[in-house]
PDB file of N, CA and C in Angstrom:
ATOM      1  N   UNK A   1      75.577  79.077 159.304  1.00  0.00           N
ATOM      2  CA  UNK A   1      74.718  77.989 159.716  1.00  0.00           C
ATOM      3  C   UNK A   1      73.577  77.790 158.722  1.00  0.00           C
ATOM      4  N   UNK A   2      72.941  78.943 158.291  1.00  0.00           N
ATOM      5  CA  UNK A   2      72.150  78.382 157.066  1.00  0.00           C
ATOM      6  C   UNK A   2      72.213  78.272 155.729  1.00  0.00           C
ATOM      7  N   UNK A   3      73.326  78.341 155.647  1.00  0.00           N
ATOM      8  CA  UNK A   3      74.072  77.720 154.317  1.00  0.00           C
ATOM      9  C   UNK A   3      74.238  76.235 154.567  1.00  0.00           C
ATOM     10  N   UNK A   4      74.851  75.946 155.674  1.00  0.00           N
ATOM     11  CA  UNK A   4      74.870  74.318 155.823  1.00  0.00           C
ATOM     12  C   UNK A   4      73.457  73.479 156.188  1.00  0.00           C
ATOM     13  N   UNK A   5      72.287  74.333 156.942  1.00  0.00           N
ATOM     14  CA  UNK A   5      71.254  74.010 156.672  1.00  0.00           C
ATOM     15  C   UNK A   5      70.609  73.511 155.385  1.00  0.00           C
ATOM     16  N   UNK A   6      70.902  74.604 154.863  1.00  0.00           N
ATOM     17  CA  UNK A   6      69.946  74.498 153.088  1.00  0.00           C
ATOM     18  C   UNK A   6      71.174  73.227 152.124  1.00  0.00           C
ATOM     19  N   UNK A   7      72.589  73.213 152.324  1.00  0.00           N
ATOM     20  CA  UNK A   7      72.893  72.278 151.899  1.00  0.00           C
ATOM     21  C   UNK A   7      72.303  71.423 152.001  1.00  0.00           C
ATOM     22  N   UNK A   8      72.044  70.722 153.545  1.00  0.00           N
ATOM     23  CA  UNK A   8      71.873  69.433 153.781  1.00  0.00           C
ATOM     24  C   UNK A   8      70.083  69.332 153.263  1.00  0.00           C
ATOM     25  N   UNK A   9      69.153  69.886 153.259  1.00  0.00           N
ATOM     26  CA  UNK A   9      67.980  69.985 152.810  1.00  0.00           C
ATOM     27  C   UNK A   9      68.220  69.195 151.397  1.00  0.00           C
ATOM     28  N   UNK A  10      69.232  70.056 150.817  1.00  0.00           N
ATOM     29  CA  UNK A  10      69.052  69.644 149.288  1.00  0.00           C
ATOM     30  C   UNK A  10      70.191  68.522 149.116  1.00  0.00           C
ATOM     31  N   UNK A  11      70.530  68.339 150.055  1.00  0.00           N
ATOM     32  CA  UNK A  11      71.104  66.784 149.934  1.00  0.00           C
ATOM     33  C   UNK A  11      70.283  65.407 150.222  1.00  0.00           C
ATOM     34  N   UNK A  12      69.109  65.727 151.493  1.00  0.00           N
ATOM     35  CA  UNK A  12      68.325  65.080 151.921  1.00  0.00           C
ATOM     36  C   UNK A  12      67.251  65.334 150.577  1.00  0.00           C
ATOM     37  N   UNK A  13      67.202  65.632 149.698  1.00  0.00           N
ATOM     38  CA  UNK A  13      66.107  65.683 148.880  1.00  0.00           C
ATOM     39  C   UNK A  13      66.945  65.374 147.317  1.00  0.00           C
ATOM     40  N   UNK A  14      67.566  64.658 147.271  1.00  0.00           N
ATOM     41  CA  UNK A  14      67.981  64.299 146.017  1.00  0.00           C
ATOM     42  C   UNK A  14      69.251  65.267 145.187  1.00  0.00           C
ATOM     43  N   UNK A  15      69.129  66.501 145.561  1.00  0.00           N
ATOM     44  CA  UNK A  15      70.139  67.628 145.011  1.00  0.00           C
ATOM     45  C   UNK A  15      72.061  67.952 144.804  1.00  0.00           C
ATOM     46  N   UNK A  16      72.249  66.823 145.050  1.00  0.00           N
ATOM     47  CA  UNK A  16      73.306  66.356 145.212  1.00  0.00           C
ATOM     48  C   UNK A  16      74.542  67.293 144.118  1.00  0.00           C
ATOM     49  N   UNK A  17      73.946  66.868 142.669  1.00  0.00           N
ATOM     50  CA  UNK A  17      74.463  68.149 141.893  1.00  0.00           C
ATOM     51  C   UNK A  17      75.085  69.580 142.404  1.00  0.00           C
ATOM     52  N   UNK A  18      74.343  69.727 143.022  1.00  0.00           N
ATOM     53  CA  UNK A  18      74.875  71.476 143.076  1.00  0.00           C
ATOM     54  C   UNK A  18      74.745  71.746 144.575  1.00  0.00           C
ATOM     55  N   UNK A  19      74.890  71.000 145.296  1.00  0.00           N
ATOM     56  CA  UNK A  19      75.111  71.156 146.552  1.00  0.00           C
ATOM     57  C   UNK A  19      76.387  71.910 147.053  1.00  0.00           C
ATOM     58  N   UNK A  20      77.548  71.430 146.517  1.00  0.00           N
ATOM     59  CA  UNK A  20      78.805  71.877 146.219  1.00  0.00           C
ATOM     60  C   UNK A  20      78.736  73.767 145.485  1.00  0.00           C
ATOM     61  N   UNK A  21      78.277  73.576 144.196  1.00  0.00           N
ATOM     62  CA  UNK A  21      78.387  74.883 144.437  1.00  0.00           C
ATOM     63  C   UNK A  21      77.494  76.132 145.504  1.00  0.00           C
ATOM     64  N   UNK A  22      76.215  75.511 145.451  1.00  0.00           N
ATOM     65  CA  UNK A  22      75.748  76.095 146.399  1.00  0.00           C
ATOM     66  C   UNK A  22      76.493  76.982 147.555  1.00  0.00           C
ATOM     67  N   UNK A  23      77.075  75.882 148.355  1.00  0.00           N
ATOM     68  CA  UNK A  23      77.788  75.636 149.546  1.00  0.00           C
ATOM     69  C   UNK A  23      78.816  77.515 149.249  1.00  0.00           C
ATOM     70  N   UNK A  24      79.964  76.873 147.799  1.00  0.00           N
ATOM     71  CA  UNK A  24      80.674  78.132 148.105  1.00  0.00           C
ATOM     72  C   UNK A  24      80.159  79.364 147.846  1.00  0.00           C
ATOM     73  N   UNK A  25      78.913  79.179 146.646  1.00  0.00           N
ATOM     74  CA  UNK A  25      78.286  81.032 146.173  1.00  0.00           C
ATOM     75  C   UNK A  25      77.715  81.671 146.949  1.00  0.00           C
ATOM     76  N   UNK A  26      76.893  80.756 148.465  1.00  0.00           N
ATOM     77  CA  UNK A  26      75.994  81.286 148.874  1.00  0.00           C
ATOM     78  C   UNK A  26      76.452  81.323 150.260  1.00  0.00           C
ATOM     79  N   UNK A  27      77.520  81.365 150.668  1.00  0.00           N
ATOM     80  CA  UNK A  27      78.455  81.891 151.744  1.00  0.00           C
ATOM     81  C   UNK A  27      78.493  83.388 151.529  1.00  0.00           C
ATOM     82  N   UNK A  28      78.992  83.808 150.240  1.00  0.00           N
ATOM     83  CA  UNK A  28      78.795  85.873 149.912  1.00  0.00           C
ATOM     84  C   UNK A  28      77.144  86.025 149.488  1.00  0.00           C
ATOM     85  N   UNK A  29      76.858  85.474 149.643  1.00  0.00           N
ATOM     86  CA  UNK A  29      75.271  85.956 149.139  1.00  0.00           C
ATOM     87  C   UNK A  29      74.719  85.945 150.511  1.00  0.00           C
ATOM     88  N   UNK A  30      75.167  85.458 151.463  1.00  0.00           N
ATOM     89  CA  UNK A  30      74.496  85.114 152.927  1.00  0.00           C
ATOM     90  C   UNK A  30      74.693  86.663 153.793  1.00  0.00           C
ATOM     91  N   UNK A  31      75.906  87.141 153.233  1.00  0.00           N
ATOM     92  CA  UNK A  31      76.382  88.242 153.606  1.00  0.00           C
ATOM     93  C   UNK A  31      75.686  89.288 153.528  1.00  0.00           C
ATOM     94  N   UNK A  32      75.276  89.710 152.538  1.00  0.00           N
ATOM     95  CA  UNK A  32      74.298  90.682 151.728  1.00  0.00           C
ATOM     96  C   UNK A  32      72.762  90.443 152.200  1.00  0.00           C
ATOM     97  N   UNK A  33      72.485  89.180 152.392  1.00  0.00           N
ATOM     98  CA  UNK A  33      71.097  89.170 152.884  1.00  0.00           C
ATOM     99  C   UNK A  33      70.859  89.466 153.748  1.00  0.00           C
ATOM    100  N   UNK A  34      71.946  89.189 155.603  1.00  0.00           N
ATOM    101  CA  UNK A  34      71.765  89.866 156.366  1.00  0.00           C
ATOM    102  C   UNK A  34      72.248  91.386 156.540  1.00  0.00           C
ATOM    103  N   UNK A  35      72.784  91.716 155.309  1.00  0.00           N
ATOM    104  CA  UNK A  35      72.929  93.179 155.358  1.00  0.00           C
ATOM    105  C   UNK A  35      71.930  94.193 155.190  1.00  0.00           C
ATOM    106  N   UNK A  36      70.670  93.332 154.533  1.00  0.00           N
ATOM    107  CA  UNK A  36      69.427  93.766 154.114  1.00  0.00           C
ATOM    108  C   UNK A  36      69.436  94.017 152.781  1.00  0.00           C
ATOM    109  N   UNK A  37      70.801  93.945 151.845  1.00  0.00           N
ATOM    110  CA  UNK A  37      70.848  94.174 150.853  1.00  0.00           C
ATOM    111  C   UNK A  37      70.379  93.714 149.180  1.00  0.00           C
ATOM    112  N   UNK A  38      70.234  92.445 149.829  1.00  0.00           N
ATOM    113  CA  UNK A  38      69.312  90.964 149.241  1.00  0.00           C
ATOM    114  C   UNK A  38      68.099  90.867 149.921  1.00  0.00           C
ATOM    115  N   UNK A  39      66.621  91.192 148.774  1.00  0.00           N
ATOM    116  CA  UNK A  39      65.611  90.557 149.909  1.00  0.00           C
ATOM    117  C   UNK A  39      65.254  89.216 149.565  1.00  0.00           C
ATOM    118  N   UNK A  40      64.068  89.004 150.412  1.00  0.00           N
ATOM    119  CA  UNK A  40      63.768  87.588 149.999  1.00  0.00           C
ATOM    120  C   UNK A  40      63.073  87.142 148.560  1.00  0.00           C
ATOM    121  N   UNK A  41      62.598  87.890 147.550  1.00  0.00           N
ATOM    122  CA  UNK A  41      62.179  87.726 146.716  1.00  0.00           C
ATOM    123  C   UNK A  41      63.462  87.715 145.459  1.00  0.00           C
ATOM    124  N   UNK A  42      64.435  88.200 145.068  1.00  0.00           N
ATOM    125  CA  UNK A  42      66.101  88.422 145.044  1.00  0.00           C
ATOM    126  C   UNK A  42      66.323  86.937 145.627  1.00  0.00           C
ATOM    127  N   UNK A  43      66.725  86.666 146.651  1.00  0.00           N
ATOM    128  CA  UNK A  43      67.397  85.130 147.321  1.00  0.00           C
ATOM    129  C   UNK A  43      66.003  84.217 146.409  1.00  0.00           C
ATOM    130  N   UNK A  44      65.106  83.660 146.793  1.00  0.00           N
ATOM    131  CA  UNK A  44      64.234  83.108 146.072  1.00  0.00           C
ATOM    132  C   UNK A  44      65.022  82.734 144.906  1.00  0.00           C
ATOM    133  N   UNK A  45      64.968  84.423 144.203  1.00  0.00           N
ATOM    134  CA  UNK A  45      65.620  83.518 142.371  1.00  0.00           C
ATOM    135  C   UNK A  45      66.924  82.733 142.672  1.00  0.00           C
ATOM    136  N   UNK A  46      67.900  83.320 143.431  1.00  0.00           N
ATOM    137  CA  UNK A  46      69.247  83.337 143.197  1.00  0.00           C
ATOM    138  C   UNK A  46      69.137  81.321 143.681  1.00  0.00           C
ATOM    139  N   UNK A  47      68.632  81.371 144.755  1.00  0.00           N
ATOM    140  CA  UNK A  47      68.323  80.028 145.137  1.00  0.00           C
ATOM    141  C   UNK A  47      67.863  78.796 143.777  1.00  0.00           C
ATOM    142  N   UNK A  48      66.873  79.173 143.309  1.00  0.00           N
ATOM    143  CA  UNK A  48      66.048  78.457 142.370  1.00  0.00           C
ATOM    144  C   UNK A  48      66.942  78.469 141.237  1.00  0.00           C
ATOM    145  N   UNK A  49      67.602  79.849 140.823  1.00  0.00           N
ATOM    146  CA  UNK A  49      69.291  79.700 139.838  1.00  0.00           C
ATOM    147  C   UNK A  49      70.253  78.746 140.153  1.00  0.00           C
ATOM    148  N   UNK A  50      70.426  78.150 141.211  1.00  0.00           N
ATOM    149  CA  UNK A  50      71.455  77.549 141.950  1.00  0.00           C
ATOM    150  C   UNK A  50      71.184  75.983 141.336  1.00  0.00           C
ATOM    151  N   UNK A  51      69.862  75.760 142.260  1.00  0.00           N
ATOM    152  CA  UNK A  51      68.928  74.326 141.724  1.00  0.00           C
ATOM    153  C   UNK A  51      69.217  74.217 140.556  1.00  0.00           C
ATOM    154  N   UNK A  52      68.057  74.761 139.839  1.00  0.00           N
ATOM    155  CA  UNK A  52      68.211  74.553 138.369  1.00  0.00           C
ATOM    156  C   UNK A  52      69.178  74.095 137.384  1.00  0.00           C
ATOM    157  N   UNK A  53      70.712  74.957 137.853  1.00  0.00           N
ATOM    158  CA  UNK A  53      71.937  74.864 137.802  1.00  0.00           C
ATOM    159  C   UNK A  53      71.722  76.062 136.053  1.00  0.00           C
ATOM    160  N   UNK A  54      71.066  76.746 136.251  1.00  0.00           N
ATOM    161  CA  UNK A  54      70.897  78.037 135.480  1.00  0.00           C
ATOM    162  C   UNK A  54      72.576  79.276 135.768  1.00  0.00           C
ATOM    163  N   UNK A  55      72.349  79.654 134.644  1.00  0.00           N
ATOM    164  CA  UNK A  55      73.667  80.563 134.638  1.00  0.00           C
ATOM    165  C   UNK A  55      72.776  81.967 133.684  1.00  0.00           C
ATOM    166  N   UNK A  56      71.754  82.475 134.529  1.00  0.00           N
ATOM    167  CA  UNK A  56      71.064  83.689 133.983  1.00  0.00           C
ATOM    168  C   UNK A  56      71.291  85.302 134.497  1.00  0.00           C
ATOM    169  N   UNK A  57      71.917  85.649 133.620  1.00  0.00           N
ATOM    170  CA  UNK A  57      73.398  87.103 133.084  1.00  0.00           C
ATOM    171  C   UNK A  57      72.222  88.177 133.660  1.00  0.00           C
ATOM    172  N   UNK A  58      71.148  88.180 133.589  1.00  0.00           N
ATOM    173  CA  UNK A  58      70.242  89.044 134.482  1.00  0.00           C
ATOM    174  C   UNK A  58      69.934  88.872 135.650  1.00  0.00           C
ATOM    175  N   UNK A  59      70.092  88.092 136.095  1.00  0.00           N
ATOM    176  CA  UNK A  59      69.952  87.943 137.729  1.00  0.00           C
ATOM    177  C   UNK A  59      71.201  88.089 138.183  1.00  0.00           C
ATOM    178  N   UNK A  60      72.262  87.557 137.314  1.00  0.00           N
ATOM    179  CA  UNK A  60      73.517  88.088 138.313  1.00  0.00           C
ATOM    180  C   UNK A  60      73.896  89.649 137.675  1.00  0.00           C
ATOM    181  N   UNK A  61      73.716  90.713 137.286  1.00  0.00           N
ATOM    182  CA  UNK A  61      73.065  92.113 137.498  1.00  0.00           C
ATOM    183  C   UNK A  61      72.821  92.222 138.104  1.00  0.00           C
ATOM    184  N   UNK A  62      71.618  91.899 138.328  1.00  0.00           N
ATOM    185  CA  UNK A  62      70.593  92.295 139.848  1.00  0.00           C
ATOM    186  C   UNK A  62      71.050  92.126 141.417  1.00  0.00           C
ATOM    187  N   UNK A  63      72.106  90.942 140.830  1.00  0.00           N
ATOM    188  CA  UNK A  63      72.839  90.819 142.252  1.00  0.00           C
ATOM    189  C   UNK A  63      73.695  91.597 142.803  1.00  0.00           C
ATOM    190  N   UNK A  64      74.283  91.846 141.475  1.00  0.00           N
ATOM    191  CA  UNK A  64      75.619  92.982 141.633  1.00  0.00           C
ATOM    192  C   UNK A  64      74.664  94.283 141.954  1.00  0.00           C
ATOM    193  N   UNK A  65      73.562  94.621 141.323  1.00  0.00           N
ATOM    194  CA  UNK A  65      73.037  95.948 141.707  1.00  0.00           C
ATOM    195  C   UNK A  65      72.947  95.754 142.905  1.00  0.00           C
ATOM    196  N   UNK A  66      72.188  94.693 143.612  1.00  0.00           N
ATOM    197  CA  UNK A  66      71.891  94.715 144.832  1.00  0.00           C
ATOM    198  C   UNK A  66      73.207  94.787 145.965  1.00  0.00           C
ATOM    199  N   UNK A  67      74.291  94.490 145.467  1.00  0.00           N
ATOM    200  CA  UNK A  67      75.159  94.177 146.794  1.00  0.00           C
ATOM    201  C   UNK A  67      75.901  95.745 146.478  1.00  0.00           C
ATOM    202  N   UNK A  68      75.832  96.567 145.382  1.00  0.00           N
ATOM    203  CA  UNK A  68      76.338  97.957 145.484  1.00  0.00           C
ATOM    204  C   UNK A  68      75.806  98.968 145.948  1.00  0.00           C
ATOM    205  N   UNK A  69      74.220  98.533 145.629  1.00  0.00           N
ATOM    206  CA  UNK A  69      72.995  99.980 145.786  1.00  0.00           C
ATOM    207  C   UNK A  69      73.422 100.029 147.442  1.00  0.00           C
ATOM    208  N   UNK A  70      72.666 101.388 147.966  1.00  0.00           N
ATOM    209  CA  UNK A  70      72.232 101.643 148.626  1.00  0.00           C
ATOM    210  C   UNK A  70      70.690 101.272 149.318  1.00  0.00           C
ATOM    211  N   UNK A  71      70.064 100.895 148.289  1.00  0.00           N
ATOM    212  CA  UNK A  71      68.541 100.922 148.980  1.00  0.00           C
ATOM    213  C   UNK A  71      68.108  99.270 148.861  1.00  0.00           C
ATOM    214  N   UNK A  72      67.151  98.940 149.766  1.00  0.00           N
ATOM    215  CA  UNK A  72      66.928  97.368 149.834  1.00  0.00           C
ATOM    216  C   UNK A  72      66.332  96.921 148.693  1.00  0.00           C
ATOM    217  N   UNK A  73      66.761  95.979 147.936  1.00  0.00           N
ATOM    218  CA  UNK A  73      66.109  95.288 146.649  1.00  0.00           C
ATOM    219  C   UNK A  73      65.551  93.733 147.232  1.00  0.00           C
ATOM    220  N   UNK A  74      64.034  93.743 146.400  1.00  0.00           N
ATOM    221  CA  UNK A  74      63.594  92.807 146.938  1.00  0.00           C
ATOM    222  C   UNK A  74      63.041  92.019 145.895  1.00  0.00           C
TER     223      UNK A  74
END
């Protein structure tokens, strides 16, 4: 549900571009956040990566660290 939330936000606001991918990356990223494994400062970038339509090789690291570690990354 808040994946289709934040779609429609950024459809209602001009974002039309990357709404689509949004939609499918952040279905497994939704996963991890309520796992606690993603915090909100982590989602923040990954979000603002999305927008942008950025493809930055260090944040997706950080993602992968985050969805393997053990401890909450924020």
């Amino acid at each position: 549900m808040a994946v289709v939330l934040c779609a429609q936000m950024l459809l209602e606001n001009g974002y039309l571009y990357c709404a689509g991918r949004f939609i499918r990356e952040m279905e497994n990223i939704t996963a991890y956040v309520a796992a606690g494994k993603i915090g909100k400062v982590l989602l923040l970038e990954i979000i603002t990566d999305y927008i942008n339509g950025e493809e930055d090789e260090s944040l997706k690291l950080r993602i992968l660290d985050a969805m393997q570690g053990d401890n909450f990354l924020e």
